[in-house]
N, C-alpha and C. Protein backbone atom coordinates (compact mmCIF):
# COMPACT_ATOMS: atom_id res chain seq x y z
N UNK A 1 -22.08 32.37 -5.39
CA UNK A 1 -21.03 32.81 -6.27
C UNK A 1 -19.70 32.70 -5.53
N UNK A 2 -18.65 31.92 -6.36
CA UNK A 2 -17.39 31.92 -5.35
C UNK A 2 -16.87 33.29 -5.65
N UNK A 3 -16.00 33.68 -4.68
CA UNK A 3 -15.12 34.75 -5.15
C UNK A 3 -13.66 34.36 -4.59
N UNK A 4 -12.74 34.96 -5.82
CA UNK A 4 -11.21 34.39 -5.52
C UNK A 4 -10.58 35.65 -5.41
N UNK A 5 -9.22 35.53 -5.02
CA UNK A 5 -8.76 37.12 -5.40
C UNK A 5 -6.99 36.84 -5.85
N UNK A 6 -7.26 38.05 -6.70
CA UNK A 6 -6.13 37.91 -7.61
C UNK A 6 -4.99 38.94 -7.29
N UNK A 7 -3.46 38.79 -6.83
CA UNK A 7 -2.97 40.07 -6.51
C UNK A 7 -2.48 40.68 -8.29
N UNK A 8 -2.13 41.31 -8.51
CA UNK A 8 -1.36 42.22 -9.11
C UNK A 8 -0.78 43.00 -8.90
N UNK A 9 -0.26 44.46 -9.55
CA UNK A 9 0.83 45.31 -9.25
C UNK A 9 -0.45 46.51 -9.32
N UNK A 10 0.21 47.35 -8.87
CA UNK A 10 -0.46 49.08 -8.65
C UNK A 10 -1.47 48.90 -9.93
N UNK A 11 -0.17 48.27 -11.30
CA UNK A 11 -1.31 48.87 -12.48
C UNK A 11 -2.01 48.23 -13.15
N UNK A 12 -2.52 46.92 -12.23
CA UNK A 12 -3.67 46.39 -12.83
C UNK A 12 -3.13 45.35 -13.36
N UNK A 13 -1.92 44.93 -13.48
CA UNK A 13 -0.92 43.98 -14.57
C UNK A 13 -0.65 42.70 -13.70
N UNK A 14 -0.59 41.25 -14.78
CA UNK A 14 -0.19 40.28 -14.13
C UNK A 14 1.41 40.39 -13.40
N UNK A 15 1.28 40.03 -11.73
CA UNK A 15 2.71 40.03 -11.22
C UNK A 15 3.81 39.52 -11.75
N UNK A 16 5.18 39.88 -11.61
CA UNK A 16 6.25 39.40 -12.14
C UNK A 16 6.46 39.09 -13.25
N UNK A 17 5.58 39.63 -14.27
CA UNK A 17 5.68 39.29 -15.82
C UNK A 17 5.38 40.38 -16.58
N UNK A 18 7.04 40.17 -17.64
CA UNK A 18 7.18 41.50 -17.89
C UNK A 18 6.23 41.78 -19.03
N UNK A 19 5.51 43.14 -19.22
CA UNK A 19 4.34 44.39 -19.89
C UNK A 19 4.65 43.60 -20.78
N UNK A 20 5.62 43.12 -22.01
CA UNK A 20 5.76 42.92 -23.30
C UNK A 20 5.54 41.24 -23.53
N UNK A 21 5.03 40.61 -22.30
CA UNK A 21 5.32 39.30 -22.85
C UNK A 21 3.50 38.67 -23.07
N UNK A 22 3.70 37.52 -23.96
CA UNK A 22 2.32 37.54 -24.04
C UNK A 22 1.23 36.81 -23.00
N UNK A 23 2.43 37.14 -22.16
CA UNK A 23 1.76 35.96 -20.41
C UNK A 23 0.81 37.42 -19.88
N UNK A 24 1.16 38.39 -20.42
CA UNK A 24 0.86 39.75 -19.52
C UNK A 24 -0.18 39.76 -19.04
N UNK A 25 -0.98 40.23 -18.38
CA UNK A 25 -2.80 40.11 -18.45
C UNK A 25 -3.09 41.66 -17.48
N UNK A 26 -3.98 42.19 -18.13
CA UNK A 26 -4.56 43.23 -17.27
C UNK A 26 -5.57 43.09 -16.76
N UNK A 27 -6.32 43.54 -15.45
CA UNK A 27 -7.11 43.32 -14.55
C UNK A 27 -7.84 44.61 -14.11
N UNK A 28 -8.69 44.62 -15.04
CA UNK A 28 -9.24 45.96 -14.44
C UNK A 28 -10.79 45.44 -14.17
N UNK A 29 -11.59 46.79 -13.70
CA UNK A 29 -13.05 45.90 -13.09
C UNK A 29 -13.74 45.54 -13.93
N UNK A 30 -14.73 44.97 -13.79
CA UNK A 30 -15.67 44.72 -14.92
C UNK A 30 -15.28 43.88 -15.98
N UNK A 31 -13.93 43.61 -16.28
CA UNK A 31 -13.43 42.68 -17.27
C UNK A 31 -13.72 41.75 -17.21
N UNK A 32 -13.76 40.80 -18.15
CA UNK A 32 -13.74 39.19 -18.38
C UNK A 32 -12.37 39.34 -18.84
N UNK A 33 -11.50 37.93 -18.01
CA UNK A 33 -9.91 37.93 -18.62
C UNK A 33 -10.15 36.47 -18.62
N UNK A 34 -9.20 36.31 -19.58
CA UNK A 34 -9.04 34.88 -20.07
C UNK A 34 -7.40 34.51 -20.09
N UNK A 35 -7.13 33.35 -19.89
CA UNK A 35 -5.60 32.95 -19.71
C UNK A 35 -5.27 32.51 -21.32
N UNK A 36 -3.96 32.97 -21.60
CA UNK A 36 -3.25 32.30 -22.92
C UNK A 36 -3.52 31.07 -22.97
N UNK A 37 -4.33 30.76 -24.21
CA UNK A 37 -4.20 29.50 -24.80
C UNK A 37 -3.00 28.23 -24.12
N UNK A 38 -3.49 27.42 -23.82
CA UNK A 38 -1.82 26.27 -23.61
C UNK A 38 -0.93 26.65 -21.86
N UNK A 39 -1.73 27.68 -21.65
CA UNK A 39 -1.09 27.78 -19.79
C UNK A 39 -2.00 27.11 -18.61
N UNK A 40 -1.47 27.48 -17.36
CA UNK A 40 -2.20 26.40 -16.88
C UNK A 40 -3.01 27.01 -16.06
N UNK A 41 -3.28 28.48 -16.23
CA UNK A 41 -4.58 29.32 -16.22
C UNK A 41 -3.94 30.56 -15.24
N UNK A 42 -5.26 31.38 -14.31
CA UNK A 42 -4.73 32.54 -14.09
C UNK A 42 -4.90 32.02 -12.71
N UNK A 43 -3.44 32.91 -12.07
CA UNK A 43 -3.16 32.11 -10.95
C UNK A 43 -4.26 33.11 -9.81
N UNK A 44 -4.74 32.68 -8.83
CA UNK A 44 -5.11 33.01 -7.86
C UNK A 44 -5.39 32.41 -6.47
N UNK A 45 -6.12 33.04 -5.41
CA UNK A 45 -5.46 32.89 -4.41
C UNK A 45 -7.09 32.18 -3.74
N UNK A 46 -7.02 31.21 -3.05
CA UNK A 46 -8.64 30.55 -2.70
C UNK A 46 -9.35 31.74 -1.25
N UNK A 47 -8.97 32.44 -0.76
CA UNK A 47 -9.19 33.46 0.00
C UNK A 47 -8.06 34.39 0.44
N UNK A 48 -8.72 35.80 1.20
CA UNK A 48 -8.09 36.73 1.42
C UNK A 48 -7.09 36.81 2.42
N UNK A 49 -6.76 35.79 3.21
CA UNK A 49 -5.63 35.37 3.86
C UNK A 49 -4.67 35.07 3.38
N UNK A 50 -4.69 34.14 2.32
CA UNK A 50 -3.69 33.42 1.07
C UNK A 50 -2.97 34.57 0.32
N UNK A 51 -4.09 35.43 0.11
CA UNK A 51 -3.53 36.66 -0.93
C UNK A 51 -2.43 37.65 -0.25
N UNK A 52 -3.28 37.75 1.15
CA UNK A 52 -2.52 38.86 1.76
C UNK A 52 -1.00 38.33 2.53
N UNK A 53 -1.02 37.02 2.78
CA UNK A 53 0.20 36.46 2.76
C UNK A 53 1.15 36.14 1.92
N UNK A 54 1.12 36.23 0.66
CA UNK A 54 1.37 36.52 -0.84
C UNK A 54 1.79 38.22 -0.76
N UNK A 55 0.90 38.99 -0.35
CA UNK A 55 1.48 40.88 -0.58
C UNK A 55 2.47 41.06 0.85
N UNK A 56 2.37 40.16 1.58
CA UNK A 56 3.34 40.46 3.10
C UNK A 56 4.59 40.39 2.95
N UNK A 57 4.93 39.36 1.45
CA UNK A 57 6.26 39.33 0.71
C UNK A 57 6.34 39.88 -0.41
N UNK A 58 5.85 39.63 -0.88
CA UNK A 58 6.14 40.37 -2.45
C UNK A 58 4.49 41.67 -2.59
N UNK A 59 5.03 42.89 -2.23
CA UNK A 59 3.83 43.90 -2.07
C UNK A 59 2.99 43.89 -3.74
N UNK A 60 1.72 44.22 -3.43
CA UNK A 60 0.84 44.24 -4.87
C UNK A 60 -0.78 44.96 -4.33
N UNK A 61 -1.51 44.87 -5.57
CA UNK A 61 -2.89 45.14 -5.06
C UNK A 61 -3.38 43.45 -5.18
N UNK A 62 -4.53 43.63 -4.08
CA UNK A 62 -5.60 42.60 -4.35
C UNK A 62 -6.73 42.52 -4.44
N UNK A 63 -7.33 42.03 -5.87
CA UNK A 63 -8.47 42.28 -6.58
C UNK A 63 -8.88 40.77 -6.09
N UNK A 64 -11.14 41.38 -5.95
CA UNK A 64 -11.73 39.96 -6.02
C UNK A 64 -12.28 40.05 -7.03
N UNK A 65 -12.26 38.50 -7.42
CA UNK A 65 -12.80 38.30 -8.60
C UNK A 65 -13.76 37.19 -8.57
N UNK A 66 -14.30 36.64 -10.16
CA UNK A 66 -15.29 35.64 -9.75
C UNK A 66 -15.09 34.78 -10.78
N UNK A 67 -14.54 33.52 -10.56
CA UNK A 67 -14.76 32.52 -11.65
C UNK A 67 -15.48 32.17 -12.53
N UNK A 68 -14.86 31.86 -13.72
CA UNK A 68 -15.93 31.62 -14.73
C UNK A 68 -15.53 30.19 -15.36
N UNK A 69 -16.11 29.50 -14.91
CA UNK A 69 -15.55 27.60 -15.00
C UNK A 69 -14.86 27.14 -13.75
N UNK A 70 -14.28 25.90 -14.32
CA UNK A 70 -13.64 25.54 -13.54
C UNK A 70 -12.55 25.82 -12.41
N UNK A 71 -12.65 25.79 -10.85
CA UNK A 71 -11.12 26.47 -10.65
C UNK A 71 -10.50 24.97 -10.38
N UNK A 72 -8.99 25.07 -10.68
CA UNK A 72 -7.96 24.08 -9.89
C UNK A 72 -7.25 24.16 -9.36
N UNK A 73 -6.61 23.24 -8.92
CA UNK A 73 -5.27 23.15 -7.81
C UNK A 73 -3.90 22.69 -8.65
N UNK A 74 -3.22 23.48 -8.59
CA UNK A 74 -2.01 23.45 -9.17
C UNK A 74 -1.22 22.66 -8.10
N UNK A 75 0.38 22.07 -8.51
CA UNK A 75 1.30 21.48 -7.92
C UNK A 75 2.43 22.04 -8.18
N UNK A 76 2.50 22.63 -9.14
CA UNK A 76 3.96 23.10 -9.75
C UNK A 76 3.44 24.38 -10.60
N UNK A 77 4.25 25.28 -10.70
CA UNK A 77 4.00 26.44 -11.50
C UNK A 77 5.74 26.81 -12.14
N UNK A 78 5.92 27.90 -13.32
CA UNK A 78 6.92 28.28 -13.48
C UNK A 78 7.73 29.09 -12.68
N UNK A 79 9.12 29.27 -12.47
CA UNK A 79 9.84 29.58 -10.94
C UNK A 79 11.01 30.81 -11.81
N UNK A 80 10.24 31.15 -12.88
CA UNK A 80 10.63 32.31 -13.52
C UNK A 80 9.29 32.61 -14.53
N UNK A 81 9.52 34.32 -14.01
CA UNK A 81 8.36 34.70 -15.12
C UNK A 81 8.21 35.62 -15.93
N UNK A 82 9.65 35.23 -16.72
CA UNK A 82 10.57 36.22 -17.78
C UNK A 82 9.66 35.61 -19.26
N UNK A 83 9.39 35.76 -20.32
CA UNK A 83 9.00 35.54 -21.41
C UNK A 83 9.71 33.93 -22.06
N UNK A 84 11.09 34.50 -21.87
CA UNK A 84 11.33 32.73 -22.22
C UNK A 84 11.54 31.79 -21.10
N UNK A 85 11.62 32.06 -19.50
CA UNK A 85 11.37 30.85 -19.27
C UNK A 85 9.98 30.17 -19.24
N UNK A 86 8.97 31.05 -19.07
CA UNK A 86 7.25 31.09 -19.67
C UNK A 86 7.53 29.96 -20.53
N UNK A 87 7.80 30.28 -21.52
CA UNK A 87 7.92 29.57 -23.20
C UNK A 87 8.15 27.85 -22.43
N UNK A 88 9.56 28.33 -22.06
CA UNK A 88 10.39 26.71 -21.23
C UNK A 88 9.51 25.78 -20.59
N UNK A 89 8.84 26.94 -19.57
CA UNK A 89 8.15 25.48 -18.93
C UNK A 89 7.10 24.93 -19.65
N UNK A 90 6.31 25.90 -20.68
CA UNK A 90 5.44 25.66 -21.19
C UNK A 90 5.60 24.88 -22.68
N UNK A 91 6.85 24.26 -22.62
CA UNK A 91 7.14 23.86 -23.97
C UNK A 91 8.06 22.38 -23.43
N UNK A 92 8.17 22.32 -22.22
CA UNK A 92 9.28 21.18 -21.78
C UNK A 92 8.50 20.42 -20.54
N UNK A 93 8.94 19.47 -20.26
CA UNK A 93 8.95 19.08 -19.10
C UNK A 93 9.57 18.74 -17.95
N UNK A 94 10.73 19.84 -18.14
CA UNK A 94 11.96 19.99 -17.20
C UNK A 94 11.41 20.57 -15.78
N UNK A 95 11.79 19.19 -14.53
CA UNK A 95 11.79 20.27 -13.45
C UNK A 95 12.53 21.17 -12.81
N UNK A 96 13.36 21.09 -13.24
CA UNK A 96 14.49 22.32 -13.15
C UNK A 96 13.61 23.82 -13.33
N UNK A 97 12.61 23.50 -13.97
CA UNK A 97 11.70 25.52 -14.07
C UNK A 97 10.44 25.02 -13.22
N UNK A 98 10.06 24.51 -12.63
CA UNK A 98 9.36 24.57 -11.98
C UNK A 98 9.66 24.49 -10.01
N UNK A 99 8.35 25.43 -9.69
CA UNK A 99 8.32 25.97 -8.31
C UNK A 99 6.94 25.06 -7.89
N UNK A 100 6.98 24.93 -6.00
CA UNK A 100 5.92 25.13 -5.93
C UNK A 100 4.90 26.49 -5.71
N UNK A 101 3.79 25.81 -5.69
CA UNK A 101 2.99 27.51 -5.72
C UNK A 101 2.61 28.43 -4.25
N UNK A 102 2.64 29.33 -4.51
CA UNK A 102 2.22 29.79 -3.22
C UNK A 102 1.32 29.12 -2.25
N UNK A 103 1.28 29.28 -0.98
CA UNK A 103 -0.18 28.59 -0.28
C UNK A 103 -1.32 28.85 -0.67
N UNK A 104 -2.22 27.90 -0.92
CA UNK A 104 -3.56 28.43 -1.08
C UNK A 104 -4.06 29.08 -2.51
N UNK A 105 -3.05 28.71 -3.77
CA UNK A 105 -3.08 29.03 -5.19
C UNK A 105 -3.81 27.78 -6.21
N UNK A 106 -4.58 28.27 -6.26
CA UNK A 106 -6.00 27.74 -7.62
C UNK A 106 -5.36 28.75 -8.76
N UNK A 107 -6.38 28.20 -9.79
CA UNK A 107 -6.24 28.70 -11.12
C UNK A 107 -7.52 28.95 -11.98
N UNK A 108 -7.76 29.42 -12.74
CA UNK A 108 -9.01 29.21 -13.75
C UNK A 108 -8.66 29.54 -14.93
N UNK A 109 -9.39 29.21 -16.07
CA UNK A 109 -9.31 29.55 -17.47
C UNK A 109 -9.66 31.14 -17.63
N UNK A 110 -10.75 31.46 -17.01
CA UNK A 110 -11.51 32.64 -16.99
C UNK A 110 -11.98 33.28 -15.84
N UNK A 111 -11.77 34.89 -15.73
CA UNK A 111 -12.19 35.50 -14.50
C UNK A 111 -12.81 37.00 -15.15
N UNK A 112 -13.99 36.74 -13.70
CA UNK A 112 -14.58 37.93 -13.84
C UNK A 112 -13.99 39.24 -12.76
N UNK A 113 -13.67 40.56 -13.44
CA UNK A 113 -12.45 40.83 -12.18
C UNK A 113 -14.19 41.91 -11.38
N UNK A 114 -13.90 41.68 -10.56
CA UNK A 114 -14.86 42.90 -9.45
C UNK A 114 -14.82 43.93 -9.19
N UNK A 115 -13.13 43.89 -8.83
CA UNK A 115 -12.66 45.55 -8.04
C UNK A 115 -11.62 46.12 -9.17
């Protein structure tokens, strides 16, 4: 079984994206979470080094989790993660909104969260 790990904030919530948008995702144990339709899945981290170098800058919790399909390797991700630039990158193909991704950031359609 692989296991990935996902940071979030204290409350279980996808990082840097604000409660009201429909990027939001909560992470609690035992869940099955699934990524919005049309994104390019839920970001996570390929081990616990990656993650924790990820919370050494920007502080969070880090949950393991367990894939459910495919994971991938991203190249570019959105470099805002306000509701409409979400929309932007996900509606354009401007690189002007796109970042690269953290070190060591995969993705999946679906996760099983653990902790």
């Amino acid at each position: 079984m692989d296991i990935l790990y996902k940071v979030t904030t204290s409350e279980d919530k996808s990082f840097s994206v604000p409660n009201d948008s429909r990027y939001c995702l909560y992470y609690k144990k035992n869940d099955i979470v699934e990524a919005p339709k049309g994104t390019i899945g839920i970001l996570l981290f390929k081990n616990i080094y990656y993650a924790n170098d990820f919370i050494d800058i920007f502080p969070g919790t880090i949950k393991r989790v367990r894939p459910i399909g495919e994971i991938r390797a991203i190249h570019v991700m959105a470099n805002d993660f306000s509701q409409e630039s979400l929309n932007d990158f996900y509606s354009t193909n401007d690189p002007s909104l796109w970042s690269p991704p953290p070190l060591g950031t995969v993705v999946c359609d679906k996760i099983e969260v653990l902790d």
